[in-house]
PDB file of N, CA and C in Angstrom:
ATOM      1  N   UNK A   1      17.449   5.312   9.410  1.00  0.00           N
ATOM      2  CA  UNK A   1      16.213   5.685   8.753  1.00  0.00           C
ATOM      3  C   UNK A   1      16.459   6.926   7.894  1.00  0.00           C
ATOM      4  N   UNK A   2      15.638   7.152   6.963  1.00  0.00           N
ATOM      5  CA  UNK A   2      15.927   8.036   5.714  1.00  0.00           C
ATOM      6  C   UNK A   2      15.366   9.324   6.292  1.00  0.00           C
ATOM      7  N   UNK A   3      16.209  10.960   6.355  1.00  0.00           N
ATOM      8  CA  UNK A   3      16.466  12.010   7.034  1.00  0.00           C
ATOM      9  C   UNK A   3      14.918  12.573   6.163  1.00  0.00           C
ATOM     10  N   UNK A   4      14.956  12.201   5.127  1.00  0.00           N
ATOM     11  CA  UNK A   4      13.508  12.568   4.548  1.00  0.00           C
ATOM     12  C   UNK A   4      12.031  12.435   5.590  1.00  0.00           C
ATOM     13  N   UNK A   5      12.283  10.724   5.107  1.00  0.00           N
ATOM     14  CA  UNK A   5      11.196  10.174   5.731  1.00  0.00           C
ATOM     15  C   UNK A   5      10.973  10.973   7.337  1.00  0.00           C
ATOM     16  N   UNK A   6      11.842  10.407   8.018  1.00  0.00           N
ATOM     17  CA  UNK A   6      12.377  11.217   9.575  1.00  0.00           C
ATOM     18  C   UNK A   6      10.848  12.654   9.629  1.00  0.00           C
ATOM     19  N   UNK A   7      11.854  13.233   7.927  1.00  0.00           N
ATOM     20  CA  UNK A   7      11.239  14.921   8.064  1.00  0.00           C
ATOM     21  C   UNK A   7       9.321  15.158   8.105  1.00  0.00           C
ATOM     22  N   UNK A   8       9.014  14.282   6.931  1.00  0.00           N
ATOM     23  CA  UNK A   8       7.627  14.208   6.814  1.00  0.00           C
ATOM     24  C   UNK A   8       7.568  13.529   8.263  1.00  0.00           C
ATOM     25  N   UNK A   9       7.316  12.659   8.745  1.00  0.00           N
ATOM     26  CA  UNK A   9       6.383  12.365  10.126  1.00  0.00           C
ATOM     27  C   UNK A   9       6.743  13.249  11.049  1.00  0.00           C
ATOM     28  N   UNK A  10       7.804  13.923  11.357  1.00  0.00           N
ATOM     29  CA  UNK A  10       7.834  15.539  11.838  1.00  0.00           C
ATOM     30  C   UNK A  10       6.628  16.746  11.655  1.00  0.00           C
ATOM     31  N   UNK A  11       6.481  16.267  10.095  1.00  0.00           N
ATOM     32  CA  UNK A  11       5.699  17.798   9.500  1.00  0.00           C
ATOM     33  C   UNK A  11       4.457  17.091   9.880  1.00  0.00           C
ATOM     34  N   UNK A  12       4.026  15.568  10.046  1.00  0.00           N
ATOM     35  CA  UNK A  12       2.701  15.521  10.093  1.00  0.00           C
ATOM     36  C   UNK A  12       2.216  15.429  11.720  1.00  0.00           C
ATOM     37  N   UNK A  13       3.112  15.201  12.485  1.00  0.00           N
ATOM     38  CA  UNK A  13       2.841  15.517  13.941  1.00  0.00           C
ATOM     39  C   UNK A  13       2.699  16.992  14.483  1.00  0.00           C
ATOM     40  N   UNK A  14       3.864  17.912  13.300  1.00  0.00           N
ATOM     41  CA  UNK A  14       3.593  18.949  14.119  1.00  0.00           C
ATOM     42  C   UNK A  14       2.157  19.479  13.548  1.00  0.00           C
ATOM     43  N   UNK A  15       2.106  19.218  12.251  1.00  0.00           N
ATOM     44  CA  UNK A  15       0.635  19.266  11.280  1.00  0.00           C
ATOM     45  C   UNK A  15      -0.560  19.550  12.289  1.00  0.00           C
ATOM     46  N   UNK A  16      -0.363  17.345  13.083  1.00  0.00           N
ATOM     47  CA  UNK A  16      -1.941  17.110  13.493  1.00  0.00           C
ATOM     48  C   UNK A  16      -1.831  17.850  15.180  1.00  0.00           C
ATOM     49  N   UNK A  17      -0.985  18.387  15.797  1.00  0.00           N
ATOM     50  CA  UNK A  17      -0.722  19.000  17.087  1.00  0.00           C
ATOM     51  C   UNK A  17      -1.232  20.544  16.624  1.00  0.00           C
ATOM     52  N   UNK A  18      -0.885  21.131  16.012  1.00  0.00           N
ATOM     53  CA  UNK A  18      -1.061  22.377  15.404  1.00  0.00           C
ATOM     54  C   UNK A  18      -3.117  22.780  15.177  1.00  0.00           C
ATOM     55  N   UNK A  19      -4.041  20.981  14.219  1.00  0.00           N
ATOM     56  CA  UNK A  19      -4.979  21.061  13.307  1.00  0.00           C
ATOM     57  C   UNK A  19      -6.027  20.642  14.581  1.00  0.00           C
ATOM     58  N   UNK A  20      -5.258  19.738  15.542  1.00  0.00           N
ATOM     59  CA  UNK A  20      -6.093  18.882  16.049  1.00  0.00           C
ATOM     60  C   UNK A  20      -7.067  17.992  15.611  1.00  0.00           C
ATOM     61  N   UNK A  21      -5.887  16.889  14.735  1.00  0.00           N
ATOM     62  CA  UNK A  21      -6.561  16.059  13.729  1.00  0.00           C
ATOM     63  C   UNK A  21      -7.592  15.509  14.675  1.00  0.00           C
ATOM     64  N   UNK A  22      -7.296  14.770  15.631  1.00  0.00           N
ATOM     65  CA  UNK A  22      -8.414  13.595  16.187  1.00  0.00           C
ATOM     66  C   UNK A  22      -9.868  14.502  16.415  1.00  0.00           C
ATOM     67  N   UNK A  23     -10.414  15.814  16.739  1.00  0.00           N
ATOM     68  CA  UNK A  23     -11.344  16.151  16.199  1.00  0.00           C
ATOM     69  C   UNK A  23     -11.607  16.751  14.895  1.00  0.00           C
ATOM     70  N   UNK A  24     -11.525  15.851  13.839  1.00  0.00           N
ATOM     71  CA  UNK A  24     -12.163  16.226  12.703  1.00  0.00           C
ATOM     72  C   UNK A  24     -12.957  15.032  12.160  1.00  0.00           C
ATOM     73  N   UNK A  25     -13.609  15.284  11.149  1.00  0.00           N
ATOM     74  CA  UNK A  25     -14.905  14.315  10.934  1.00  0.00           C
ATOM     75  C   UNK A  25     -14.023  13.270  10.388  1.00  0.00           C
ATOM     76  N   UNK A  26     -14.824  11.861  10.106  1.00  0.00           N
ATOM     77  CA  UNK A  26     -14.327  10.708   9.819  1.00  0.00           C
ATOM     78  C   UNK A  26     -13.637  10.983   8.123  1.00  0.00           C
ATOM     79  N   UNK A  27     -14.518  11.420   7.571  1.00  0.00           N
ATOM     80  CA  UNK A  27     -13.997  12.086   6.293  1.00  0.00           C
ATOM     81  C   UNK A  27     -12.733  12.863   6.575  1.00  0.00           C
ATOM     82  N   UNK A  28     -12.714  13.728   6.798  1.00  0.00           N
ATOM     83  CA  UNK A  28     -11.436  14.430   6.756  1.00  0.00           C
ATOM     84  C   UNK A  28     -10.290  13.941   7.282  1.00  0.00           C
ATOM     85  N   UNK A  29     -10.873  13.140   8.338  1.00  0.00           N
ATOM     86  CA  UNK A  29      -9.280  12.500   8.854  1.00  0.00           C
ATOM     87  C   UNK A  29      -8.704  11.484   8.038  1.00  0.00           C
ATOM     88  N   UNK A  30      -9.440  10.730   7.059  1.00  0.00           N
ATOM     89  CA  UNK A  30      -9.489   9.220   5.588  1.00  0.00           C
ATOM     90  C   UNK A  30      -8.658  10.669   4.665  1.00  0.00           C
ATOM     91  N   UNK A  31      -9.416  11.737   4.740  1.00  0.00           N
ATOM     92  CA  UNK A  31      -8.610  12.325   3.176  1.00  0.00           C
ATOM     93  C   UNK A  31      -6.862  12.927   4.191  1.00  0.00           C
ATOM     94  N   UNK A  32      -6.856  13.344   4.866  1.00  0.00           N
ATOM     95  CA  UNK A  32      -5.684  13.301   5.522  1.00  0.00           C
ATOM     96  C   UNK A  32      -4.245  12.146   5.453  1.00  0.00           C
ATOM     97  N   UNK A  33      -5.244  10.964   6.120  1.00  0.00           N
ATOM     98  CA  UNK A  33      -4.537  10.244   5.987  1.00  0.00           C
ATOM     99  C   UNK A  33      -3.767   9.360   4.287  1.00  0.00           C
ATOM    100  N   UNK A  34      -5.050   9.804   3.559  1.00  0.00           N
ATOM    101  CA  UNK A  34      -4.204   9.882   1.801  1.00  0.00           C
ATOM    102  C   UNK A  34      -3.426  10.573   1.738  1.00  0.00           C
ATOM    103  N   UNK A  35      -3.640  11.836   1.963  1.00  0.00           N
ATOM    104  CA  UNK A  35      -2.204  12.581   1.601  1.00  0.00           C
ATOM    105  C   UNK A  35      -1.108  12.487   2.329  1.00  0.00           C
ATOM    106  N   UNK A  36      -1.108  12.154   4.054  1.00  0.00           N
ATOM    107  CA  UNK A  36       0.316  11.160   4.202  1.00  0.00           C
ATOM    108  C   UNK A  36       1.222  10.343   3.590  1.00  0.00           C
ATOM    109  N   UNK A  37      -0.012   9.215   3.093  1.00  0.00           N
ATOM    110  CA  UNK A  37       0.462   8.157   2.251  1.00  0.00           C
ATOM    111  C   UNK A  37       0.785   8.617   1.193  1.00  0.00           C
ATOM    112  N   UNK A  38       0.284   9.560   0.476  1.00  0.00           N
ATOM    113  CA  UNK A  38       0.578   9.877  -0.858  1.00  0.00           C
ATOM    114  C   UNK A  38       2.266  10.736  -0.387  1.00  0.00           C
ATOM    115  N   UNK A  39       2.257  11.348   0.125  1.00  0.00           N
ATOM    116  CA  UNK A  39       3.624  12.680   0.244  1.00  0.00           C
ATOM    117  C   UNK A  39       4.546  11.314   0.529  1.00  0.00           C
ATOM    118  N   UNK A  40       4.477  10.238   1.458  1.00  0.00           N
ATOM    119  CA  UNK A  40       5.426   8.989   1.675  1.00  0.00           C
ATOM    120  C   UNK A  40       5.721   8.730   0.429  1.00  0.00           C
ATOM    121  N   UNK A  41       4.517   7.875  -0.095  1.00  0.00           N
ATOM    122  CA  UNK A  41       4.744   7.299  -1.284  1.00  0.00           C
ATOM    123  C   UNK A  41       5.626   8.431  -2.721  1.00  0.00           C
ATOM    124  N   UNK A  42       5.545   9.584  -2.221  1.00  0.00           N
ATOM    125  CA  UNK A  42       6.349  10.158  -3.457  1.00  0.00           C
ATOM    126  C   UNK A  42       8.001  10.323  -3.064  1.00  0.00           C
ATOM    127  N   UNK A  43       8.323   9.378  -2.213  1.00  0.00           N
ATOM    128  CA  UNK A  43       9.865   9.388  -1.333  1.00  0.00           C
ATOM    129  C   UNK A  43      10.272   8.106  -1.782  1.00  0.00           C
ATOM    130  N   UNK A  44       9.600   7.507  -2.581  1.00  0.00           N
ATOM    131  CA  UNK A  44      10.195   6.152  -3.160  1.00  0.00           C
ATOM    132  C   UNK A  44      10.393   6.653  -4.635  1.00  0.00           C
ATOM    133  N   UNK A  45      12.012   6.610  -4.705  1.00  0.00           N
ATOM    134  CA  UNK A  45      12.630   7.189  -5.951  1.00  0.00           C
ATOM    135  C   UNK A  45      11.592   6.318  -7.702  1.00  0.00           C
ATOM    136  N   UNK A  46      11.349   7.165  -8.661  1.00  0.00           N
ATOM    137  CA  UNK A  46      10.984   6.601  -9.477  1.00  0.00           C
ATOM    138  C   UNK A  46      12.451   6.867 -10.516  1.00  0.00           C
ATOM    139  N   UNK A  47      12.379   5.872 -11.770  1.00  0.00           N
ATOM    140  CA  UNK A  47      13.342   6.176 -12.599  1.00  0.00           C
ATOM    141  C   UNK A  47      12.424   7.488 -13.269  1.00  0.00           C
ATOM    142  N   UNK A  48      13.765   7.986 -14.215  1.00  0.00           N
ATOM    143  CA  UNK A  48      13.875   9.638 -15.051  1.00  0.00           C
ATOM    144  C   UNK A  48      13.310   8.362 -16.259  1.00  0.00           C
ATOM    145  N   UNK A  49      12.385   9.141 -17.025  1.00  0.00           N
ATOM    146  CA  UNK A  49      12.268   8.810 -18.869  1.00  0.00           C
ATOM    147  C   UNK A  49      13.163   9.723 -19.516  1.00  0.00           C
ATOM    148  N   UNK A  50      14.063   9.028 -20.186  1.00  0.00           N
ATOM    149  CA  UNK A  50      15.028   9.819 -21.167  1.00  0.00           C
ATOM    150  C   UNK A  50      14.549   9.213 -22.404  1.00  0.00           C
ATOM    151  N   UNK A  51      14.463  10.872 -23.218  1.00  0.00           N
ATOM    152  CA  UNK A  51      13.699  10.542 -24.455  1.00  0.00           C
ATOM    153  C   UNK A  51      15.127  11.992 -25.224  1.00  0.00           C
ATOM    154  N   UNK A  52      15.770  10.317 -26.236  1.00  0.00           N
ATOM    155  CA  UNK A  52      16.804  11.325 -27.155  1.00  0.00           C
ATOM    156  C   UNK A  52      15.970  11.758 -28.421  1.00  0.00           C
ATOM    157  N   UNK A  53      16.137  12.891 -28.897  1.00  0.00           N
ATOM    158  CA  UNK A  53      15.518  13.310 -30.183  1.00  0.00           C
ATOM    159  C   UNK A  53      16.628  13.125 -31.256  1.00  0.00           C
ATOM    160  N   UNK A  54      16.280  13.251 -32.460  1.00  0.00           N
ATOM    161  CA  UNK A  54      16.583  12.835 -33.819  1.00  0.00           C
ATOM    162  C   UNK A  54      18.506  13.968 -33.810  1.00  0.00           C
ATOM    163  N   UNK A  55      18.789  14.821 -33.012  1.00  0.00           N
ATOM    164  CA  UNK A  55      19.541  15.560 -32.796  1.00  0.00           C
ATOM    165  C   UNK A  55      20.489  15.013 -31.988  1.00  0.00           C
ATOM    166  N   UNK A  56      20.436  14.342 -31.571  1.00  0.00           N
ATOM    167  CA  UNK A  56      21.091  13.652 -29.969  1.00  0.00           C
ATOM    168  C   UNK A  56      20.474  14.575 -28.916  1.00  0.00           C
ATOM    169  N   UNK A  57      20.198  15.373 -28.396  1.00  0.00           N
ATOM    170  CA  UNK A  57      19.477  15.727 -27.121  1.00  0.00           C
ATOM    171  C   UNK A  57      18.704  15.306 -26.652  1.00  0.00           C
ATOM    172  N   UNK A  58      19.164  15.353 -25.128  1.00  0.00           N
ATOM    173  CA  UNK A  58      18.124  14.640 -24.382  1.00  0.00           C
ATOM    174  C   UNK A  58      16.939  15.407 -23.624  1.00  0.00           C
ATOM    175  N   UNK A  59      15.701  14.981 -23.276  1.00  0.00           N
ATOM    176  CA  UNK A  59      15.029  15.644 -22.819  1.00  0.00           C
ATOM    177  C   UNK A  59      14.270  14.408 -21.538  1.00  0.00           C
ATOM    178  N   UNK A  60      14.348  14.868 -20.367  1.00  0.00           N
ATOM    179  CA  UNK A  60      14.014  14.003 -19.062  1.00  0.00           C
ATOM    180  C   UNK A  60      12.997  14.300 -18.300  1.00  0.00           C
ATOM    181  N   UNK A  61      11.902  12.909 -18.193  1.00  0.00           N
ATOM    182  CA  UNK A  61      10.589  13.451 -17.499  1.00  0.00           C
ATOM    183  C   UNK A  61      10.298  12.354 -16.698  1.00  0.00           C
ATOM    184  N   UNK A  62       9.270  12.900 -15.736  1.00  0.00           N
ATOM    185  CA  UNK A  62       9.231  12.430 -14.913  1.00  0.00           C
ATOM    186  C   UNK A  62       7.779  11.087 -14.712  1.00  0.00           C
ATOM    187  N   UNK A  63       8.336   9.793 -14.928  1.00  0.00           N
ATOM    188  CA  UNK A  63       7.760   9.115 -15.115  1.00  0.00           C
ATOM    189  C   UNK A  63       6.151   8.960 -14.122  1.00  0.00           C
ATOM    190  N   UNK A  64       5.526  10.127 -13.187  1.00  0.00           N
ATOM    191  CA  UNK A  64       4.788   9.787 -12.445  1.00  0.00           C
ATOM    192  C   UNK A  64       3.198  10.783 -13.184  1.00  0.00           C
ATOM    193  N   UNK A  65       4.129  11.841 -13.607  1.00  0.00           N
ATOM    194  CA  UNK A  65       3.104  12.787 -13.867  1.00  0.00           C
ATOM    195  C   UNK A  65       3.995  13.317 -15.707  1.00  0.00           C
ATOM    196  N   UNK A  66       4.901  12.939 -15.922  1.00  0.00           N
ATOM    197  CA  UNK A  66       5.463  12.696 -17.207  1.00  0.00           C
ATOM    198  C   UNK A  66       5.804  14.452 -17.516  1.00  0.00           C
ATOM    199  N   UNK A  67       6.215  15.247 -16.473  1.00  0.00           N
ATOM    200  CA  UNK A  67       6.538  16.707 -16.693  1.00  0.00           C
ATOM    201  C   UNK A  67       7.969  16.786 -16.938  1.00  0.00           C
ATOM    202  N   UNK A  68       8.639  17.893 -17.475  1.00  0.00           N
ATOM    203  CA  UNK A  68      10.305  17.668 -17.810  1.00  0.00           C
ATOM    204  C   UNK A  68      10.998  18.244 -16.404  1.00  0.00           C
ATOM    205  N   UNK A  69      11.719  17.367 -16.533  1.00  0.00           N
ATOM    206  CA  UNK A  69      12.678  17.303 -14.920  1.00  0.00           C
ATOM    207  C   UNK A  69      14.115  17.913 -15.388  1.00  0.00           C
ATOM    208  N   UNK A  70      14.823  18.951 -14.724  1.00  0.00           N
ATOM    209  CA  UNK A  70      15.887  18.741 -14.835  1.00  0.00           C
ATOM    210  C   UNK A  70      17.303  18.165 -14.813  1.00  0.00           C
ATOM    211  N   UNK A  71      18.397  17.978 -15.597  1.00  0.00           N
ATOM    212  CA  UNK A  71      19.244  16.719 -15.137  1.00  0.00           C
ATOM    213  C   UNK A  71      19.945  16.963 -13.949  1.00  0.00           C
ATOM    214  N   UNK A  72      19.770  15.916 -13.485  1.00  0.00           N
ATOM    215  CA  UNK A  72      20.268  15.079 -11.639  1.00  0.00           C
ATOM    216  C   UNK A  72      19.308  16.416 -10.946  1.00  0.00           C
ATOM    217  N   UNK A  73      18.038  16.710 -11.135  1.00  0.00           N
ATOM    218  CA  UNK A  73      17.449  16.774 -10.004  1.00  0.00           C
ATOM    219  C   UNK A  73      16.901  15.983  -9.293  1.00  0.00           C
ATOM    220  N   UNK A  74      16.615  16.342  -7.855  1.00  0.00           N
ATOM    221  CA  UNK A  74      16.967  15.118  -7.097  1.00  0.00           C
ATOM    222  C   UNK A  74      15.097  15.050  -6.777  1.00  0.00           C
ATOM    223  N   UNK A  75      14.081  16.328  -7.021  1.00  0.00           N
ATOM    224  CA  UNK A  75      12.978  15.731  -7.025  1.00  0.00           C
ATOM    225  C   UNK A  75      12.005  16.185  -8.430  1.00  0.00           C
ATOM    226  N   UNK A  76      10.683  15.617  -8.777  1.00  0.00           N
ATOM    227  CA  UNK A  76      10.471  16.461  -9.683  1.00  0.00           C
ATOM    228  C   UNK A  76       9.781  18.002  -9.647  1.00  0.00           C
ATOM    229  N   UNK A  77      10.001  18.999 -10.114  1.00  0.00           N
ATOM    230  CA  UNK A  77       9.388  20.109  -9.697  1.00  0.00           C
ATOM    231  C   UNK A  77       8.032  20.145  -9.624  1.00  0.00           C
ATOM    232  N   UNK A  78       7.093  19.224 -10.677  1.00  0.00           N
ATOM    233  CA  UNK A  78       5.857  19.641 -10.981  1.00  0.00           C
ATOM    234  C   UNK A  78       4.238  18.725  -9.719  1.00  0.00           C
ATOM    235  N   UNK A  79       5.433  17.583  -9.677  1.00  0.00           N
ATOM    236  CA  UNK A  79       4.785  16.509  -8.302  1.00  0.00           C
ATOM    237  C   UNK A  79       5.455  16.256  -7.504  1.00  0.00           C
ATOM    238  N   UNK A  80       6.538  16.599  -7.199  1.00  0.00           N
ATOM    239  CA  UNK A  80       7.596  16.221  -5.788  1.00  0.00           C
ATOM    240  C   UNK A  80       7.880  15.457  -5.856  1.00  0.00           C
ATOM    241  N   UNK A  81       7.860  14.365  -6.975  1.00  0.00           N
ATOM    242  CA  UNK A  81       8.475  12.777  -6.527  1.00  0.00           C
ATOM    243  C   UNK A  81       9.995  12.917  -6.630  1.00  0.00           C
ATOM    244  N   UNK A  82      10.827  11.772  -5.809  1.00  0.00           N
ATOM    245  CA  UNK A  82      11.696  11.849  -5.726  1.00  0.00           C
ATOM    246  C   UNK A  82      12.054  11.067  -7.066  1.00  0.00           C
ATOM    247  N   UNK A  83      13.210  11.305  -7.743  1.00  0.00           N
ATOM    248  CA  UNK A  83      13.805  10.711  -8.631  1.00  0.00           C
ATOM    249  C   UNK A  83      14.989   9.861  -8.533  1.00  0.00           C
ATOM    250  N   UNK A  84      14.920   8.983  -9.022  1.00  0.00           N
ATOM    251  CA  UNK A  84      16.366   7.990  -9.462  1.00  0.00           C
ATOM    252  C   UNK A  84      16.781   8.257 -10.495  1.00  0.00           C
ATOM    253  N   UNK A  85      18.056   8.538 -10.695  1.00  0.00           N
ATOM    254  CA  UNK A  85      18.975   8.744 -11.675  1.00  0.00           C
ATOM    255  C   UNK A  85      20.218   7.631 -12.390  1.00  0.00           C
ATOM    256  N   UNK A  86      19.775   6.971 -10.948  1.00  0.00           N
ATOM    257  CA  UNK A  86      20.879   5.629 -12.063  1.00  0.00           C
ATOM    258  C   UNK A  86      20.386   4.523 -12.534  1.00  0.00           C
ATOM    259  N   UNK A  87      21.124   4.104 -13.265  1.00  0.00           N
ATOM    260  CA  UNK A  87      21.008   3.257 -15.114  1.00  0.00           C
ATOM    261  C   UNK A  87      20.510   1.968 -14.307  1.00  0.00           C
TER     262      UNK A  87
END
């Protein structure tokens, strides 16, 4: 299993042990449980947009929230998604 993944259900046990999710209102525990899914869902690598300009340089963003990523970083700085880097 992926040392990532592993890490988040770590952070959200020690999270709901820490918050004492099961008493909180029905609402809060639905918006909780989005942002699980959402922090998961940003652990599924997206591809980099490489956009060459009229110069040859490249400039690389991040296809989720379209912010500039640096090359072979491994997430994006501006939304955390993880990135894919190969062709």
């Amino acid at each position: 299993m992926n040392n990532t993944f592993i890490k988040y259900v770590e952070q959200i046990i020690d999270f709901s042990e820490r918050n004492d999710v099961f008493s909180l209102t029905s609402r809060e525990f639905n918006d909780f449980l989005v942002e699980i899914r959402e922090a998961l869902e940003k652990q599924i690598p997206e591809k980099v947009e490489v956009e060459v300009s009229e110069t040859g340089g490249a400039q690389y963003n991040c296809q989720i929230c379209w912010g500039f990523v640096g090359y072979l970083h491994k997430y994006c700085d501006n939304c955390g998604q993880k990135l894919d880097w190969e062709e």
